[in-house]
PDB file of N, CA and C in Angstrom:
ATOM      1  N   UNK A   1     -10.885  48.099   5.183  1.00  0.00           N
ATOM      2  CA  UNK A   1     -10.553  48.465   3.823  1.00  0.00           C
ATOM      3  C   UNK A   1      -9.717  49.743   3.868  1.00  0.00           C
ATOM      4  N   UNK A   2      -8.681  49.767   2.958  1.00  0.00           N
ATOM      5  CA  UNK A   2      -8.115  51.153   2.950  1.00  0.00           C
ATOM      6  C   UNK A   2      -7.578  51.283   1.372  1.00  0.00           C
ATOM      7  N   UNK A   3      -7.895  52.305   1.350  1.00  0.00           N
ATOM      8  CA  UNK A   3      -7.433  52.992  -0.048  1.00  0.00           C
ATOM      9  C   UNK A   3      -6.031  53.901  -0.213  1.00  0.00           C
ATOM     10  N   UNK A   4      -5.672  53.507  -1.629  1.00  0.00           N
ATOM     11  CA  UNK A   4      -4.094  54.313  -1.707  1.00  0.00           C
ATOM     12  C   UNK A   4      -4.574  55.053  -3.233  1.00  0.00           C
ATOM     13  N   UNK A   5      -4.205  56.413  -3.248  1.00  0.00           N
ATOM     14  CA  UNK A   5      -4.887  57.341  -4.295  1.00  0.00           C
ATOM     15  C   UNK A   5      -2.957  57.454  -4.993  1.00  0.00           C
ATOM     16  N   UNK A   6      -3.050  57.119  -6.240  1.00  0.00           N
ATOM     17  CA  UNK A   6      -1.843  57.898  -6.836  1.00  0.00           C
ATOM     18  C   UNK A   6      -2.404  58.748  -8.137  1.00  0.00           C
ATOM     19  N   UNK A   7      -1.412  59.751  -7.929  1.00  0.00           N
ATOM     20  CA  UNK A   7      -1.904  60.546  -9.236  1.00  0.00           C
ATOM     21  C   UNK A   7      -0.512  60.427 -10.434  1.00  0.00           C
ATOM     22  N   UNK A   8      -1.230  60.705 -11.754  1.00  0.00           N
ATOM     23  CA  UNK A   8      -0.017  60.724 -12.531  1.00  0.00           C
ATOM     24  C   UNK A   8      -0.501  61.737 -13.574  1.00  0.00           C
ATOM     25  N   UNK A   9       0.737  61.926 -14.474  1.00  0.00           N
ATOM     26  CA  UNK A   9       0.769  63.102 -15.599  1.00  0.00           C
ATOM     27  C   UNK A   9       0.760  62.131 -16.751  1.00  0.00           C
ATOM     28  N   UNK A  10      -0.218  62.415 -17.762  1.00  0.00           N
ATOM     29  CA  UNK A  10       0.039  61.567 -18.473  1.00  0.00           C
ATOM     30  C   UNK A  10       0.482  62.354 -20.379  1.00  0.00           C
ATOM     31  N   UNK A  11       1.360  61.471 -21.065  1.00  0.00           N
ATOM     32  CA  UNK A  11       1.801  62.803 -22.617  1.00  0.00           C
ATOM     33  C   UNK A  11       0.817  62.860 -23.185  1.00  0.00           C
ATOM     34  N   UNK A  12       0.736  63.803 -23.898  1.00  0.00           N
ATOM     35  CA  UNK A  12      -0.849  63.860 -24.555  1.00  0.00           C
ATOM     36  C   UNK A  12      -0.777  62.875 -25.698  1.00  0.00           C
ATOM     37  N   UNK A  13      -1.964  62.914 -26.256  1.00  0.00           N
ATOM     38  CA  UNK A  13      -2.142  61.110 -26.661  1.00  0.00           C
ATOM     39  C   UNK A  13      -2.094  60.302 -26.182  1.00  0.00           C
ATOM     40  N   UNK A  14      -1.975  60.176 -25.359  1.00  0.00           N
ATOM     41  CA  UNK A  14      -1.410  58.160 -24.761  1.00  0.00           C
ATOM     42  C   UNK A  14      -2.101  57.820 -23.993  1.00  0.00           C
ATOM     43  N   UNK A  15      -3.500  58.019 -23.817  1.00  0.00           N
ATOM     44  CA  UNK A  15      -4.684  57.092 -23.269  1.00  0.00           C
ATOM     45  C   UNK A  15      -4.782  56.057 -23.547  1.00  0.00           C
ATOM     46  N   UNK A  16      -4.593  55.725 -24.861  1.00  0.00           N
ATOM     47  CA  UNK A  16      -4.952  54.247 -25.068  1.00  0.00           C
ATOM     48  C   UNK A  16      -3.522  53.576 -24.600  1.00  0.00           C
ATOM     49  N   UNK A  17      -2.564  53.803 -24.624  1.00  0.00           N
ATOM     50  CA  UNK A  17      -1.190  53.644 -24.337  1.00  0.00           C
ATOM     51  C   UNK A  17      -0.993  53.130 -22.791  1.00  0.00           C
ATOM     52  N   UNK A  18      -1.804  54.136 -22.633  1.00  0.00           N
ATOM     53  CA  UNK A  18      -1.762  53.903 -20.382  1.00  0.00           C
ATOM     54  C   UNK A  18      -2.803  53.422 -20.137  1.00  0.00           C
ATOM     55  N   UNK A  19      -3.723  52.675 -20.716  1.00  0.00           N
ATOM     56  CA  UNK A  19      -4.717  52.052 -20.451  1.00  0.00           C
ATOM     57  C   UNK A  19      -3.885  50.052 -20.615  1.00  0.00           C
ATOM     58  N   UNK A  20      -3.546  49.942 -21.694  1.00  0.00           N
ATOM     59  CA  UNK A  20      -3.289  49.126 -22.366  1.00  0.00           C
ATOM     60  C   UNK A  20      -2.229  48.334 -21.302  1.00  0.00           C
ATOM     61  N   UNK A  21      -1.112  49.189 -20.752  1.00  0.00           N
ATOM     62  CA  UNK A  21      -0.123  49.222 -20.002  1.00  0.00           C
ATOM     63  C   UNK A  21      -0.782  48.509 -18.470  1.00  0.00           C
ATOM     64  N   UNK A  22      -2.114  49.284 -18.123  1.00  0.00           N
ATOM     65  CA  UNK A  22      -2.415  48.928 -16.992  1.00  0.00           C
ATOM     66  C   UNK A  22      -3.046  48.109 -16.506  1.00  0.00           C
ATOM     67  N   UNK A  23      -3.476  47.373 -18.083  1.00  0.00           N
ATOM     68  CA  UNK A  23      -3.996  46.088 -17.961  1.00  0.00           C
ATOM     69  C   UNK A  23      -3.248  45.154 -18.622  1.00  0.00           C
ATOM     70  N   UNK A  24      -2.192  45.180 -18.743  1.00  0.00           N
ATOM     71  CA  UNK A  24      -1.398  43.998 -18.937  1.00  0.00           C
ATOM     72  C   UNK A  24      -0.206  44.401 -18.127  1.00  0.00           C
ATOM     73  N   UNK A  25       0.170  45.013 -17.353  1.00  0.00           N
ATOM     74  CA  UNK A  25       1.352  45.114 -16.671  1.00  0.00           C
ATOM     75  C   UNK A  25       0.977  45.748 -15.057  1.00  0.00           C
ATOM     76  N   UNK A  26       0.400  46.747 -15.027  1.00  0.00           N
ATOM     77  CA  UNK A  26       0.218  46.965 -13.527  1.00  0.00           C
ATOM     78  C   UNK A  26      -0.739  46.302 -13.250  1.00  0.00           C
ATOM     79  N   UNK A  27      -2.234  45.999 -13.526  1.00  0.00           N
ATOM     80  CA  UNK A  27      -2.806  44.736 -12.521  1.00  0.00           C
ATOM     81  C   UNK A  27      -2.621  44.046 -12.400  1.00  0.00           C
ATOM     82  N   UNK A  28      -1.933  43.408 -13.372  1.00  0.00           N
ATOM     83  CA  UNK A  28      -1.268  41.896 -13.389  1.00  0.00           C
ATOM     84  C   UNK A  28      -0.378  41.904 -12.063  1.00  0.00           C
ATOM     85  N   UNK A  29       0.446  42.922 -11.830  1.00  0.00           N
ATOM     86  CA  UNK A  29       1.079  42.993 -10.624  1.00  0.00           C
ATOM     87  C   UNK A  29       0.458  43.298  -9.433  1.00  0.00           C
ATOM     88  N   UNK A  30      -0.363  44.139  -9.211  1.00  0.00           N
ATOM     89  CA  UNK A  30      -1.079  44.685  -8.304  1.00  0.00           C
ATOM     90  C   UNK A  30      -1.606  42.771  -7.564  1.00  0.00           C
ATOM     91  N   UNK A  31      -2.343  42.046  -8.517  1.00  0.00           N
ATOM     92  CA  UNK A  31      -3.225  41.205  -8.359  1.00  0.00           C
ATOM     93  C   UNK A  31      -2.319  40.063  -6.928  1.00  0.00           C
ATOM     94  N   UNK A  32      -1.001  40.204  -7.465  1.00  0.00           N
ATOM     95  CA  UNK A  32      -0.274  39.346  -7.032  1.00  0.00           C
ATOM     96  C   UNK A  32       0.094  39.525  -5.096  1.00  0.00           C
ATOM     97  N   UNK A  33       0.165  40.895  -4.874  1.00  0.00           N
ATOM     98  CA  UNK A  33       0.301  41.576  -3.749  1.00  0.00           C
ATOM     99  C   UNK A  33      -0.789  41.205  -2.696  1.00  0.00           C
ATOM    100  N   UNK A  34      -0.026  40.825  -1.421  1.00  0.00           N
ATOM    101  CA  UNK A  34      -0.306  40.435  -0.567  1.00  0.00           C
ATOM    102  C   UNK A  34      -1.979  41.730   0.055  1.00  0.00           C
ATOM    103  N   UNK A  35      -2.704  41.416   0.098  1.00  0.00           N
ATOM    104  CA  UNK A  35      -4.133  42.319   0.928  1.00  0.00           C
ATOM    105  C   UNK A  35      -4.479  43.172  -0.215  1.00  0.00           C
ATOM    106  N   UNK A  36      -3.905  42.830  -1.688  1.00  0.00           N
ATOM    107  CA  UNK A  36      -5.069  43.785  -2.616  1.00  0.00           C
ATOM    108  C   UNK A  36      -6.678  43.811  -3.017  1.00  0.00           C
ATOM    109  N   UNK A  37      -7.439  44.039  -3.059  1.00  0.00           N
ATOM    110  CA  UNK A  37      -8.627  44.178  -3.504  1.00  0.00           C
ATOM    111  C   UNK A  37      -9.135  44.310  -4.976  1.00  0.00           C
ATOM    112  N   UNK A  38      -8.678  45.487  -5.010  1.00  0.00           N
ATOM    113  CA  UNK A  38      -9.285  46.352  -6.688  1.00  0.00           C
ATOM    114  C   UNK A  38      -8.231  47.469  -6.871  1.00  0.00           C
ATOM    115  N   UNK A  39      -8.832  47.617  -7.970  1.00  0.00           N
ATOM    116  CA  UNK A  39      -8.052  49.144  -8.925  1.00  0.00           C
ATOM    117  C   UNK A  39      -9.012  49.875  -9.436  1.00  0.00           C
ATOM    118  N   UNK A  40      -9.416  51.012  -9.294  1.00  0.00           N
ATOM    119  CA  UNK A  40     -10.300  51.525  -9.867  1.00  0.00           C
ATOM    120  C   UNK A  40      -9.173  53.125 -10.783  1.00  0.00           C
ATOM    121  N   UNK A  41      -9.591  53.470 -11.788  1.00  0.00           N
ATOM    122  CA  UNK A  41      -8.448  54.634 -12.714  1.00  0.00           C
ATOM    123  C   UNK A  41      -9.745  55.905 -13.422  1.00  0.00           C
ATOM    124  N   UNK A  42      -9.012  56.471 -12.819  1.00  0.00           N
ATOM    125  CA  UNK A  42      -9.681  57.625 -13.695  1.00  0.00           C
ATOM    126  C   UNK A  42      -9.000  58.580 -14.487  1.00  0.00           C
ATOM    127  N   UNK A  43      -9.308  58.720 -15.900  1.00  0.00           N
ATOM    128  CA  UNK A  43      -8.464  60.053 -16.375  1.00  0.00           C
ATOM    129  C   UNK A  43      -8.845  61.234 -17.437  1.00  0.00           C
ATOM    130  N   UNK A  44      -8.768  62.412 -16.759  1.00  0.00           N
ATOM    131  CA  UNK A  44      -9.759  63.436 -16.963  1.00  0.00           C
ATOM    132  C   UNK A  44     -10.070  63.960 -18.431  1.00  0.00           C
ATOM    133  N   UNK A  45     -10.314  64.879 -18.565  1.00  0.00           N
ATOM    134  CA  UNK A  45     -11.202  64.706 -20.207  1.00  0.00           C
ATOM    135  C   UNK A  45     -10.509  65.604 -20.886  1.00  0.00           C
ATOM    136  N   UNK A  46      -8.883  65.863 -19.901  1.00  0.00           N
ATOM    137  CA  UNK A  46      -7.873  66.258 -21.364  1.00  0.00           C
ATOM    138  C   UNK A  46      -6.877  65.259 -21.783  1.00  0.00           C
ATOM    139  N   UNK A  47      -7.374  64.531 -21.139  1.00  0.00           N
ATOM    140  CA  UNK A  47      -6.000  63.083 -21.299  1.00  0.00           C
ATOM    141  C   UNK A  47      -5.205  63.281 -20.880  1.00  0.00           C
ATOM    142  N   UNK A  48      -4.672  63.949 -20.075  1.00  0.00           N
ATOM    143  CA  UNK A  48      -3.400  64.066 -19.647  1.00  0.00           C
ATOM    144  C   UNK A  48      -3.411  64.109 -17.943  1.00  0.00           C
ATOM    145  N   UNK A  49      -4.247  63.824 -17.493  1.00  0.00           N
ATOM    146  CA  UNK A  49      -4.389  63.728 -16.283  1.00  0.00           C
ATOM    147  C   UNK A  49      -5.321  62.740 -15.554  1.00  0.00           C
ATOM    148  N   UNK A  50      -4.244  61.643 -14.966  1.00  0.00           N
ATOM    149  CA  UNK A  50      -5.143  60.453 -14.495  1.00  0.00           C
ATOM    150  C   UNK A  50      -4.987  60.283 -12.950  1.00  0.00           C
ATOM    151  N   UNK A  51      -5.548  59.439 -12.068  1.00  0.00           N
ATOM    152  CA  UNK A  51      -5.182  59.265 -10.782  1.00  0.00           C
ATOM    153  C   UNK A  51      -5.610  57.684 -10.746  1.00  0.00           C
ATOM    154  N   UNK A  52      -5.480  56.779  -9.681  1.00  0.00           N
ATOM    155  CA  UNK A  52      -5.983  55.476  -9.849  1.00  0.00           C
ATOM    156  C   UNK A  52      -6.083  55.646  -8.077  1.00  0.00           C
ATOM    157  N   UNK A  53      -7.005  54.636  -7.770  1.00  0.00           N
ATOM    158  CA  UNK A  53      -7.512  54.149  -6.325  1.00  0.00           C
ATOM    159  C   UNK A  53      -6.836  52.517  -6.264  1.00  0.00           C
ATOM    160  N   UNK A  54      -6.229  52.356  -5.320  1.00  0.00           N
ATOM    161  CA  UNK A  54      -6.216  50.586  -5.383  1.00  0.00           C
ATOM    162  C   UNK A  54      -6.640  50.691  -4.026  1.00  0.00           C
ATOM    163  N   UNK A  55      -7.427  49.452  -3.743  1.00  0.00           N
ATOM    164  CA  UNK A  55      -8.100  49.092  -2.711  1.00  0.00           C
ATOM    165  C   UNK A  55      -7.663  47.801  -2.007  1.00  0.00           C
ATOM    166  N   UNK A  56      -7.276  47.881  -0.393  1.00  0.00           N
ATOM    167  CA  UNK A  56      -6.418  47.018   0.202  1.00  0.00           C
ATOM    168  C   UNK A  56      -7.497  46.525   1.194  1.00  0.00           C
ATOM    169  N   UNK A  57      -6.989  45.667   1.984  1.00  0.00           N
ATOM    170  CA  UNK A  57      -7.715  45.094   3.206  1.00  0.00           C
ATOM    171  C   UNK A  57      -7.055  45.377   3.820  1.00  0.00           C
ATOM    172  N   UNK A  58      -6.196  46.234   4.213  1.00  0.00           N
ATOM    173  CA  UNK A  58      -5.344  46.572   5.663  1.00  0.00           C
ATOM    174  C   UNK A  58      -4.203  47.782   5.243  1.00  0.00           C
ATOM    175  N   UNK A  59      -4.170  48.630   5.641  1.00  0.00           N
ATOM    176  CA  UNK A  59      -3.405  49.835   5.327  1.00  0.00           C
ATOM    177  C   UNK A  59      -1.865  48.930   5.365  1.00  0.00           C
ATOM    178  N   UNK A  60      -1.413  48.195   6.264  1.00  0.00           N
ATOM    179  CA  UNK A  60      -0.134  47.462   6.546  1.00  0.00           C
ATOM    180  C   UNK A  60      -0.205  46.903   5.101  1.00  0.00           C
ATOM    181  N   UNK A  61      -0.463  46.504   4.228  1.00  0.00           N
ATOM    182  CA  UNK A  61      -0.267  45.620   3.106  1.00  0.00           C
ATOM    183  C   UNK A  61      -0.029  46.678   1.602  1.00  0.00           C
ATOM    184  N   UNK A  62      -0.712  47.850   2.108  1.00  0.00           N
ATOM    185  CA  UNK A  62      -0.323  49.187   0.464  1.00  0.00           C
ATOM    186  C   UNK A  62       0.783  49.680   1.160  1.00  0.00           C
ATOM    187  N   UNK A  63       0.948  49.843   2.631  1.00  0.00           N
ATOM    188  CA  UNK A  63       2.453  50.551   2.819  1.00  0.00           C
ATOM    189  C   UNK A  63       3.674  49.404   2.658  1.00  0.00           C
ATOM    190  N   UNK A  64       2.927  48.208   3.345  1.00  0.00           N
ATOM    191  CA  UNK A  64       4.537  47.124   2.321  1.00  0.00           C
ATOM    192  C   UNK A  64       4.421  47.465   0.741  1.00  0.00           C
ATOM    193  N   UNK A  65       3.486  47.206   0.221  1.00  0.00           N
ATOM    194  CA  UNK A  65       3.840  47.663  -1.232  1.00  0.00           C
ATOM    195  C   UNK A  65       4.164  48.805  -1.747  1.00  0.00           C
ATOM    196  N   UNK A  66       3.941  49.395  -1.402  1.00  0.00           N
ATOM    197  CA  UNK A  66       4.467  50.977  -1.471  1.00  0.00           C
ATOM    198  C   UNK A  66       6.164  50.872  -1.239  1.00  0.00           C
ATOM    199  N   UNK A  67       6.528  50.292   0.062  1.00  0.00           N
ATOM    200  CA  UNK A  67       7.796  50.702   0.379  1.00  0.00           C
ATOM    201  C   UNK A  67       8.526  49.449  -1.064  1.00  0.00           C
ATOM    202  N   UNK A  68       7.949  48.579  -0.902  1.00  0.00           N
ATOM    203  CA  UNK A  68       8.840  47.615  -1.762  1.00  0.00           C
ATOM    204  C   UNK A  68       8.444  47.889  -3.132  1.00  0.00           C
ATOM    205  N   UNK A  69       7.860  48.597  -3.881  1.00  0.00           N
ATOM    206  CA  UNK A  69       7.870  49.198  -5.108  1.00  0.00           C
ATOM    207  C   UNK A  69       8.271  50.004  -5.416  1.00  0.00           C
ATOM    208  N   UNK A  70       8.418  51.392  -4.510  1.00  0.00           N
ATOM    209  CA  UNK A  70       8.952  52.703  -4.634  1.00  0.00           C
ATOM    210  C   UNK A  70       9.621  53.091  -3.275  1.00  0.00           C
ATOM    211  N   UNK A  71      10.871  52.599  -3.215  1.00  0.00           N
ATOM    212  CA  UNK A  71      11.739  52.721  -2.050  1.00  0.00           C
ATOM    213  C   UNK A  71      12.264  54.118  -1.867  1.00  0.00           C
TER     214      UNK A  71
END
């Protein structure tokens, strides 16, 4: 198992915004990727600061996705 941690900034207000987003557009994608697992998101209790965990079966399968998502 290996884990990939990203962090993000998020505008104030838009929790429900980046929630909404990440379940109809990034897991939906995530799901599709070759050795994914899970997504787990956390975001802290000013709203404006989130990070997410996705969980792989092989470090080789978040660094292909990594490189082929964010080149």
């Amino acid at each position: 198992m290996f884990a990939r941690k990203v962090s993000m900034h998020l505008k104030p207000n838009s929790v429900a915004e980046f929630t909404q987003r990440l379940d109809k557009e990034i897991i939906p994608l995530l799901r599709k990727q070759k050795g994914f697992q899970d997504e787990i998101t956390f975001v802290g209790p000013s709203g404006t600061q989130a990070f997410g965990i996705s969980l792989w079966d092989r470090a080789e399968n978040a660094e292909a996705y990594n490189r082929g998502t964010y080149p």
